[in-house]
Protein backbone atom coordinates (compact mmCIF):
# COMPACT_ATOMS: atom_id res chain seq x y z
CA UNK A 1 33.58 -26.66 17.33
CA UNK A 2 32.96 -27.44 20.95
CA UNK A 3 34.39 -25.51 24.06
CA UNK A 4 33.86 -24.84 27.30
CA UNK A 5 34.11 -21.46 28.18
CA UNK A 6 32.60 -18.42 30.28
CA UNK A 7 29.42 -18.87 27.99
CA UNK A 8 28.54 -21.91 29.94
CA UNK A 9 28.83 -19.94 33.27
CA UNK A 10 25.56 -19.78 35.02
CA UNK A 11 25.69 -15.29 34.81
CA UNK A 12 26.44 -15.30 31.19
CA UNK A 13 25.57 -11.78 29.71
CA UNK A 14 25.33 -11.10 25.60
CA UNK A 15 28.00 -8.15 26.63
CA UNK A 16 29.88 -7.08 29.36
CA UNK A 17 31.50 -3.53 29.00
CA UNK A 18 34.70 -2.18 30.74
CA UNK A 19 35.57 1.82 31.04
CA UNK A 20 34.93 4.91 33.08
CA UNK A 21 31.81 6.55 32.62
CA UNK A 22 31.89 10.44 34.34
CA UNK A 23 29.02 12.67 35.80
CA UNK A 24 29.04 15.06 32.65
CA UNK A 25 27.68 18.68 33.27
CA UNK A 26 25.89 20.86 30.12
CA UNK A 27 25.01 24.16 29.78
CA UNK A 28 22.02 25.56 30.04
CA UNK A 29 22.55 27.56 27.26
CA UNK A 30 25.52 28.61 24.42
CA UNK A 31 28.28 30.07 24.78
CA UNK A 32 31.89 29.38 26.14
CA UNK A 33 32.29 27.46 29.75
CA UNK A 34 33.31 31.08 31.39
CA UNK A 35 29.99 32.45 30.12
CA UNK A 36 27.61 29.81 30.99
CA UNK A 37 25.05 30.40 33.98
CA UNK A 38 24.31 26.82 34.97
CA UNK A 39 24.00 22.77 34.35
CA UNK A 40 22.42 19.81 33.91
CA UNK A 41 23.92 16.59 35.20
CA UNK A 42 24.25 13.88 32.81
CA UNK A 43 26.23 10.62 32.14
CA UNK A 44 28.59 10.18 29.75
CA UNK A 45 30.99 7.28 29.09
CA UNK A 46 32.05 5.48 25.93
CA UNK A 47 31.77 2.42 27.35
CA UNK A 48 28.81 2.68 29.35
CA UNK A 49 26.89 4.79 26.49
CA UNK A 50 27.12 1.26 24.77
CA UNK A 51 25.99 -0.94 27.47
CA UNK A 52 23.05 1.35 27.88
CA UNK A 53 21.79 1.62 24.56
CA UNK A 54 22.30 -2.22 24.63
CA UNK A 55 20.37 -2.93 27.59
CA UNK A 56 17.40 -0.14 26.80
CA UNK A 57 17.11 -2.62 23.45
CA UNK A 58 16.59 -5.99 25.88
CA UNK A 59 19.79 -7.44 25.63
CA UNK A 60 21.50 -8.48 28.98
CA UNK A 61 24.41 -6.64 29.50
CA UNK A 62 26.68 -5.76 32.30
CA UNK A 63 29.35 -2.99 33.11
CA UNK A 64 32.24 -3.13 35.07
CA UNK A 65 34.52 -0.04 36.22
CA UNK A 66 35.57 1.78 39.29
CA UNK A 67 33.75 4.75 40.74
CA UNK A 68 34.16 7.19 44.53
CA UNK A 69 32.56 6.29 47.24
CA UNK A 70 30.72 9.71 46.61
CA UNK A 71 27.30 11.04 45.23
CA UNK A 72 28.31 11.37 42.09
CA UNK A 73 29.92 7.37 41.94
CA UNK A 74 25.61 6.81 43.50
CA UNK A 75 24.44 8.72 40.29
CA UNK A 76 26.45 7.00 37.59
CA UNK A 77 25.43 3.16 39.24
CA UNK A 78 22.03 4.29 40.13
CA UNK A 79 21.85 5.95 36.58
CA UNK A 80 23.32 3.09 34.59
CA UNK A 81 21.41 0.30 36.53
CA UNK A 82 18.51 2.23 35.27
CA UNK A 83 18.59 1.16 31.69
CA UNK A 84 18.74 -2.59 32.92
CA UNK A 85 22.33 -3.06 32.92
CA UNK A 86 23.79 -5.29 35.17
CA UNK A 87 26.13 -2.51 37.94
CA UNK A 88 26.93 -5.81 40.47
CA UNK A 89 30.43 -5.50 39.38
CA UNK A 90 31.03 -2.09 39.90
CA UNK A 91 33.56 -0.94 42.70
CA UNK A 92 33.43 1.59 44.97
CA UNK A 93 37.03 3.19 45.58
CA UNK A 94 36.37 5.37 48.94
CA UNK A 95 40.23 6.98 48.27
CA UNK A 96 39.93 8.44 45.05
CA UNK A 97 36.77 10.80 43.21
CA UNK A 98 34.57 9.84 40.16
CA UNK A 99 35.46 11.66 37.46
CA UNK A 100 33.51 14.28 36.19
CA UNK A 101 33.46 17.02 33.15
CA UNK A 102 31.93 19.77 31.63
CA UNK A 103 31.20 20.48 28.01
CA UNK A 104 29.31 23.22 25.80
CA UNK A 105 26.54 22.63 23.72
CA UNK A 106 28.72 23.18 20.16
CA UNK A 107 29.89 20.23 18.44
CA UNK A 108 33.28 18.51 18.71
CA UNK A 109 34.36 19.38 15.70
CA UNK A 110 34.35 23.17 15.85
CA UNK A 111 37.19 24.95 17.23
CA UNK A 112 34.54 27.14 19.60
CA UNK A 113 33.73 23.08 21.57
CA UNK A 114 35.39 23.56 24.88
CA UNK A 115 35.35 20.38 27.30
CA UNK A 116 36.92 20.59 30.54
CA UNK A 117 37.71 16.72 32.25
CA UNK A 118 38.16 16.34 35.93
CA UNK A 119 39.29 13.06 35.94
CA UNK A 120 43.03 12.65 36.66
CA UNK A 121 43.91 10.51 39.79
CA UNK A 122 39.78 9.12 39.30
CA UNK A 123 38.89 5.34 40.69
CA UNK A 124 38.29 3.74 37.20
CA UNK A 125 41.83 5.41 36.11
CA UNK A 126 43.39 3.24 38.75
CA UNK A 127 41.23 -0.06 37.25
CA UNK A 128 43.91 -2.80 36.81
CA UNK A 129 44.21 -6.68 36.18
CA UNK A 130 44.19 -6.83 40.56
CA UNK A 131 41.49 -5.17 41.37
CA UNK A 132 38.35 -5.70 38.96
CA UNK A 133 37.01 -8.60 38.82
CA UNK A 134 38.21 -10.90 36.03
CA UNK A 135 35.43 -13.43 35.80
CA UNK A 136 32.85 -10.86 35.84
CA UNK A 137 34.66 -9.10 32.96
CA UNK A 138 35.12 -12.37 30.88
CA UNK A 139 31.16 -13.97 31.66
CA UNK A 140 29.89 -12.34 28.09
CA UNK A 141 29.53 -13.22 24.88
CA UNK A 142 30.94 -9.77 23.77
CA UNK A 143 33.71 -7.98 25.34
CA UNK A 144 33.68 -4.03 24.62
CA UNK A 145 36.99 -2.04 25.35
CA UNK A 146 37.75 1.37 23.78
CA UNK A 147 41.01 3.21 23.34
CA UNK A 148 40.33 5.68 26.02
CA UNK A 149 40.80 3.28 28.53
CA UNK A 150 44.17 2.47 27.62
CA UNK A 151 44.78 5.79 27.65
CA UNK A 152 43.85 6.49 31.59
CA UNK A 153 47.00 5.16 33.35
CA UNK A 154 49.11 2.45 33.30
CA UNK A 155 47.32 0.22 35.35
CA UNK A 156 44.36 0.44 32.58
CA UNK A 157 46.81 -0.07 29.53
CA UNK A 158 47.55 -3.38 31.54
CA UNK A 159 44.31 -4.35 32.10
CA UNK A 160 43.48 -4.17 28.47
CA UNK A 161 46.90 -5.76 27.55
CA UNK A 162 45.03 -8.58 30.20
CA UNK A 163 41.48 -8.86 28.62
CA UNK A 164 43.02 -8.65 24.99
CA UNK A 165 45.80 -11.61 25.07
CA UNK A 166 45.51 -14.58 23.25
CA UNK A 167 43.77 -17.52 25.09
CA UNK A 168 41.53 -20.36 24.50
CA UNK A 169 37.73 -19.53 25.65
CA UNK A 170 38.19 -15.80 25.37
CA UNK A 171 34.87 -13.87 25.24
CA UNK A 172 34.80 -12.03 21.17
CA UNK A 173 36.47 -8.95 22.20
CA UNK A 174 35.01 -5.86 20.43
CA UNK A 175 37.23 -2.64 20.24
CA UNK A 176 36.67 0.76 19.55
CA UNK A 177 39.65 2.67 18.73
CA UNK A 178 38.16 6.53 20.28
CA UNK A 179 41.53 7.70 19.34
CA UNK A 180 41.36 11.05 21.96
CA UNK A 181 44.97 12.98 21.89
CA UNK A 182 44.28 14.92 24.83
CA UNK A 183 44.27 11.61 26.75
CA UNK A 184 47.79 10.81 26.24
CA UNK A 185 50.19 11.24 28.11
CA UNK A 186 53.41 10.74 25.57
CA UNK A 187 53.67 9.89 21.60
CA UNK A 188 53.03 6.10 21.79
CA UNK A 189 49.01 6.41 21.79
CA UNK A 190 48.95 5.48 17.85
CA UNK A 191 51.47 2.40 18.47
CA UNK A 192 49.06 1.56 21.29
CA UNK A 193 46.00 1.48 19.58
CA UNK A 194 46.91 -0.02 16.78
CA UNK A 195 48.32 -3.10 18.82
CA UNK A 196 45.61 -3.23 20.85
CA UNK A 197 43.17 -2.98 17.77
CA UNK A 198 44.93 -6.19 16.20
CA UNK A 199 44.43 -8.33 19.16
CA UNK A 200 40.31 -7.64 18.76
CA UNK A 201 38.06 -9.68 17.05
CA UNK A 202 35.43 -6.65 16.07
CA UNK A 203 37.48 -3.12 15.73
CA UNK A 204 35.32 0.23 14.93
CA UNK A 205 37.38 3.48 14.05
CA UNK A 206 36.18 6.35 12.13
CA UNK A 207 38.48 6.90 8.88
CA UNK A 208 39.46 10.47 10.44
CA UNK A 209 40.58 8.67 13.21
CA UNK A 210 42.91 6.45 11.03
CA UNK A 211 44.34 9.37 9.34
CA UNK A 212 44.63 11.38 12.52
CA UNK A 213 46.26 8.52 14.49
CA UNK A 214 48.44 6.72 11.80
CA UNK A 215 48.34 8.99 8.98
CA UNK A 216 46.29 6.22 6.74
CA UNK A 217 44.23 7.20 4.79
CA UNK A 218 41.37 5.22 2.86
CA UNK A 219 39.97 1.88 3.49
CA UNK A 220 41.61 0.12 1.00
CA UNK A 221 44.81 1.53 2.87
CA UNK A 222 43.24 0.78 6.30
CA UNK A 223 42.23 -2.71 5.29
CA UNK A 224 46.14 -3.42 4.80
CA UNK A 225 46.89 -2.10 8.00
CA UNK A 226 44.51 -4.04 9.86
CA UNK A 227 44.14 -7.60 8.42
CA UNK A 228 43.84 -9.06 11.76
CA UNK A 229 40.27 -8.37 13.26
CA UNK A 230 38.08 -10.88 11.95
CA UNK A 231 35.28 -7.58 11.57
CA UNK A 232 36.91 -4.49 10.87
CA UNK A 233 34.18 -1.25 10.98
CA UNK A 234 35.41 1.88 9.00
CA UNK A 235 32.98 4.81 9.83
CA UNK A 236 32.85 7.49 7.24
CA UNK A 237 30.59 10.02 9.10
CA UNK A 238 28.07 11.39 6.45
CA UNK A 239 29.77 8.93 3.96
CA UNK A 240 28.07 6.16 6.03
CA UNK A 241 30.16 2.64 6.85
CA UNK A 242 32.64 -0.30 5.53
CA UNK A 243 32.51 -3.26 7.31
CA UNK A 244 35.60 -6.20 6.58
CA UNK A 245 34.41 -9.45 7.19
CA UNK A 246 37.82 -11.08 7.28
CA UNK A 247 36.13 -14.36 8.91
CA UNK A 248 34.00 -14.70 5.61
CA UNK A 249 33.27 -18.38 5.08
CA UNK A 250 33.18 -18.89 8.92
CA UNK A 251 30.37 -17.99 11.37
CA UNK A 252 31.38 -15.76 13.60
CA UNK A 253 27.88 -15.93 15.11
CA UNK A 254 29.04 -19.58 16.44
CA UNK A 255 31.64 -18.11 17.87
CA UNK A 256 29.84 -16.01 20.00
CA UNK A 257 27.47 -18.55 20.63
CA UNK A 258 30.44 -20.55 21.73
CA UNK A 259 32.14 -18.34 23.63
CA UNK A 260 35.52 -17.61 22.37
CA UNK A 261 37.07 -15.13 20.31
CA UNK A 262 41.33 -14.94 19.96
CA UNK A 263 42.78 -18.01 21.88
CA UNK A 264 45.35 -19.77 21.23
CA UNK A 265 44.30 -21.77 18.66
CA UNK A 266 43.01 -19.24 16.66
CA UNK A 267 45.97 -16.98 16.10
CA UNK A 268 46.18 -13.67 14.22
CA UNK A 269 46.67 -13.75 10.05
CA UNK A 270 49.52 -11.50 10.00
CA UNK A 271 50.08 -11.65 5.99
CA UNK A 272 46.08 -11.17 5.19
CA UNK A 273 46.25 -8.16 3.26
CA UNK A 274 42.27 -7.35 1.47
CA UNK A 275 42.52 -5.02 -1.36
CA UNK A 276 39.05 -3.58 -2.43
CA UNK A 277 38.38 -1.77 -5.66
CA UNK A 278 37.94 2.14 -6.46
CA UNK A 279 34.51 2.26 -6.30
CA UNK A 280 34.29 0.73 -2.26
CA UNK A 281 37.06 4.44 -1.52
CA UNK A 282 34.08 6.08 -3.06
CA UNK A 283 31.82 4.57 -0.74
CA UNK A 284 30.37 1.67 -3.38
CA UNK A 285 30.36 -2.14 -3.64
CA UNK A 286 32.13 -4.64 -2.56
CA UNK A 287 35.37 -5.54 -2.89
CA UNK A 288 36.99 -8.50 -5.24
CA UNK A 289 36.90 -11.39 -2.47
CA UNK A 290 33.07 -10.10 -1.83
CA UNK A 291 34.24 -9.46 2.11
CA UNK A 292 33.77 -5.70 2.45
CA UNK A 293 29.99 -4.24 2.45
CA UNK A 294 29.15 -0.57 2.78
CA UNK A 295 26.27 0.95 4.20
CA UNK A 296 25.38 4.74 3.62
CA UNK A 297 23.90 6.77 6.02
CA UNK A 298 20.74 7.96 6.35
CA UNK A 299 20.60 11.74 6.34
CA UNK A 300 19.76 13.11 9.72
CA UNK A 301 18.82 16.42 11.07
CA UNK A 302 21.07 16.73 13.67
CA UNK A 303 20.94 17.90 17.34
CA UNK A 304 23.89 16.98 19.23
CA UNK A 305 26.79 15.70 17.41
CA UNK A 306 28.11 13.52 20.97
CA UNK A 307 27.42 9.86 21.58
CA UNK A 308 26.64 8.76 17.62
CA UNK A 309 29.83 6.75 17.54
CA UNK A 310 29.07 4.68 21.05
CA UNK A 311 25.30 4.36 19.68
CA UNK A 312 26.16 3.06 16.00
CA UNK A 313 28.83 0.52 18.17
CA UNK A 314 25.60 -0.70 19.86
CA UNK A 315 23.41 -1.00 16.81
CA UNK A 316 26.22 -2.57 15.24
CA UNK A 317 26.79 -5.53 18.29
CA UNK A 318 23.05 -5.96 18.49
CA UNK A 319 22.77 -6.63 15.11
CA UNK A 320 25.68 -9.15 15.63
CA UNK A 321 24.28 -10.74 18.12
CA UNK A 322 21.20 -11.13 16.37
CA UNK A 323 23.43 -13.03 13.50
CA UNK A 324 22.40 -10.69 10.81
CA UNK A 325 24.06 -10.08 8.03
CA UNK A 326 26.63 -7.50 7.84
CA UNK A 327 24.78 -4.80 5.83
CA UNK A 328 22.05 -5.33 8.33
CA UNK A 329 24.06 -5.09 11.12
CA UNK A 330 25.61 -1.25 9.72
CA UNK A 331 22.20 -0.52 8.87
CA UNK A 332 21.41 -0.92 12.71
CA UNK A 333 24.41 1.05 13.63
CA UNK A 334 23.31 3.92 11.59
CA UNK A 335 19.98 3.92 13.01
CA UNK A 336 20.70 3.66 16.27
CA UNK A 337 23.34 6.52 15.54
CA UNK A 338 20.65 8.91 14.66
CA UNK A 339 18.83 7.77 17.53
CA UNK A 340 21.87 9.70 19.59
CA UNK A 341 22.22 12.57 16.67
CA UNK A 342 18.64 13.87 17.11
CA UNK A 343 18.76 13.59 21.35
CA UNK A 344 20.45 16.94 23.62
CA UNK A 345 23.26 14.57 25.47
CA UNK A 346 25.47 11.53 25.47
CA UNK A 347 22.26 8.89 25.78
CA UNK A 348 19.28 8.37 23.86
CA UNK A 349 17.11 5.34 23.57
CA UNK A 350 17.62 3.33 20.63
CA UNK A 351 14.71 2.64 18.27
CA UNK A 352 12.34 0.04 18.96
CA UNK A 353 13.68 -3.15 16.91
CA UNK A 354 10.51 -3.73 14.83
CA UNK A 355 10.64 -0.30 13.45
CA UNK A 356 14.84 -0.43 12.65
CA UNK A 357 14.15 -3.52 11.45
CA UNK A 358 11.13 -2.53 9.10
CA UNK A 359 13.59 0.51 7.94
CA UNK A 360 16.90 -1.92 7.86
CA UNK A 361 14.44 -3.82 5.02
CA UNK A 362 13.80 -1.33 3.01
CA UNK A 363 15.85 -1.69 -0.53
CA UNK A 364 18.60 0.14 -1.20
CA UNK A 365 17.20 3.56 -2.92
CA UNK A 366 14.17 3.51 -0.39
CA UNK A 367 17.06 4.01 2.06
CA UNK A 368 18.83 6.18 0.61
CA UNK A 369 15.86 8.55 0.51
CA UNK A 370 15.44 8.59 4.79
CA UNK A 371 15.53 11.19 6.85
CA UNK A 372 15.47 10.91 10.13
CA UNK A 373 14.64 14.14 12.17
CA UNK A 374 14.01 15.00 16.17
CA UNK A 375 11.54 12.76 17.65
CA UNK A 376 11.47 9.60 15.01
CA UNK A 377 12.31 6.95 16.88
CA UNK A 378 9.33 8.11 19.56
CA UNK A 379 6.87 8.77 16.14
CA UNK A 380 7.31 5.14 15.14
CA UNK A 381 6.28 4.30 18.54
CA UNK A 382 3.10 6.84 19.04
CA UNK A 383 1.81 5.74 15.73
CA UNK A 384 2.39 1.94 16.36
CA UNK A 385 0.51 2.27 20.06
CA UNK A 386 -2.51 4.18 18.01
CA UNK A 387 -2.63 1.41 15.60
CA UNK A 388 -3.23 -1.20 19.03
CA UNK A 389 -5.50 1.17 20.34
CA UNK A 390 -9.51 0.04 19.74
């Protein structure tokens, strides 16, 4: 198919990203927030985390938000622009603060992790279809949105009703659900998220999220509920990944290519429904139609459990991007999720492609043997630079 569309504009990017990224403060040491002496500044944005793992791997990228007109609003362009991604579309908002937040050094998933946000009344939570700029937003191949914009304000939950509607030439729009509770400010998050995740082309939740947000539970379940998506990304944590290809026998590398995801010609399947067999719930196979693939994941000795989910979203476009094949493209995800599980903080280079790629290769119980520890991704590159060195 031919089309004209924001991939023929001169500043086309392989992904723009939209969402507030915050100056994020962590302890110097454990212990709860009251206890804690001091911190160090960081970044931290789902959003952002994605379009700088995708830019530190060469692809072009660009963000777009809000941020003050203060020093920390300098730090999070200055610091962003530093991985290569495009900041030109940023705004400065000299009326309202850049949000900022403070975490300790325990993992989410403990009941001891305490985070505290500053970021109510923020310039991105005021970002809206009037005052970002559109064609910026829509000059990618990819689109990324996340739930946790929607969940800012009301001006953001229109902006991604905006960037998700139906119309011809629309960039792929990828979506990750980041179901956050705290966010919301009433009951109709779930309803939300789920609408919004059926107008995407590419959707990544985690399975807890699915149970946690709509009380679904299992992919085959999931897979019922979401037969819209064209790619539908399951993440099992240790379990590894499911990918639905729902576009199977089409090429949604051409799309990309072509610059379009959900117009109006290519309307949602409301009655798909894709039923997979026992042994995909257990984390096997494929299912009957041959359009679900899952990926296990590597095992990892981890250091911070913050940022895997933004990183494996990143592996996960850059394999699609790439046009490899799905198992590839989880593989990727997984890898570039232990890149972020073995770094202190939100960021954490990815690893160099020739090395995920060597380890993406690798058959099936060779895989399922890896472990990936501290320091592998900067291993793989010491050892490659002795090899060029006489």
């Amino acid at each position: 198919m031919t089309t004209s569309g924001p991939c023929n504009a001169p500043d086309v990017v392989d992904v723009v990203a939209l969402g507030e990224s915050m100056v994020t403060f962590l302890p110097s040491r454990p212990g709860r927030l009251a206890d804690v002496p001091s911190f160090d500044r960081g970044i931290g944005g789902a959003e952002s985390n994605v379009a700088c793992a995708l830019a530190a791997a060469g692809h072009a990228v660009k963000w777009v938000s809000r941020v003050g007109a203060d020093g920390f609003g300098d730090h999070l362009v200055e610091t962003v622009g530093g991985y290569g991604v495009d900041v030109s579309a940023v705004r400065r908002d000299p009326a309202r603060p850049t949000g900022v937040y403070f975490r300790t050094a325990g993992d989410r998933a403990t009941d001891a992790h305490e985070v505290a946000y500053y970021r109510a009344g923020s310039a991105a939570s005021v970002m809206a279809p009037g005052n970002v700029d559109l064609t910026a937003v829509r000059a990618g191949r990819i689109l990324h949105l996340s739930g946790i914009t929607a969940a800012l304000s009301d001006d953001c939950l229109a902006l991604l009703w905006e960037l998700t509607a139906p119309r011809p030439n629309r960039p792929l729009v990828s979506f990750d659900v980041n179901f956050r509770p705290g966010l919301w400010r009433d009951t109709d998050g779930p309803r939300v998220l789920l609408d919004l995740a059926r107008r995407a082309d590419i959707v990544f939740v985690g399975a807890d999220e699915a149970r946690d947000a709509w009380g679904v539970r299992g992919t085959r379940a999931l897979a019922a509920a979401l037969p819209e998506p064209d790619i539908l990304v399951v993440k099992q944590g240790g379990g590894g990944a499911v990918a639905f290809d729902r576009g199977a026998g089409e090429d949604i590398g051409e799309d990309i290519d072509q610059g379009f995801g959900k117009g109006v010609d290519r309307g949602f399947d409301q009655g798909a429904e894709y039923g997979v067999d026992r042994d995909l719930d257990r984390g096997l196979g494929k299912d009957t139609d041959g359009t679900a693939t899952h990926a296990p994941a590597p095992h990892v000795d981890v250091v911070a459990a913050v940022g895997a989910g933004d990183a494996f979203a990143a592996g996960f476009l850059s394999g699609t991007l790439r046009g490899l094949p799905l198992r590839d493209r989880l593989r990727h995800g997984h890898l570039w999720a232990a890149a972020a599980l073995t770094a202190p903080g939100d960021l954490a280079p990815p690893p160099a492609r020739d090395h995920a790629d060597r380890l993406v290769a690798l058959d099936d119980d060779v895989w399922g043997t890896l472990r990936l520890g501290p320091g592998w991704t900067q291993a793989a590159k010491r050892a490659e630079e002795e090899v060029r060195t006489p």
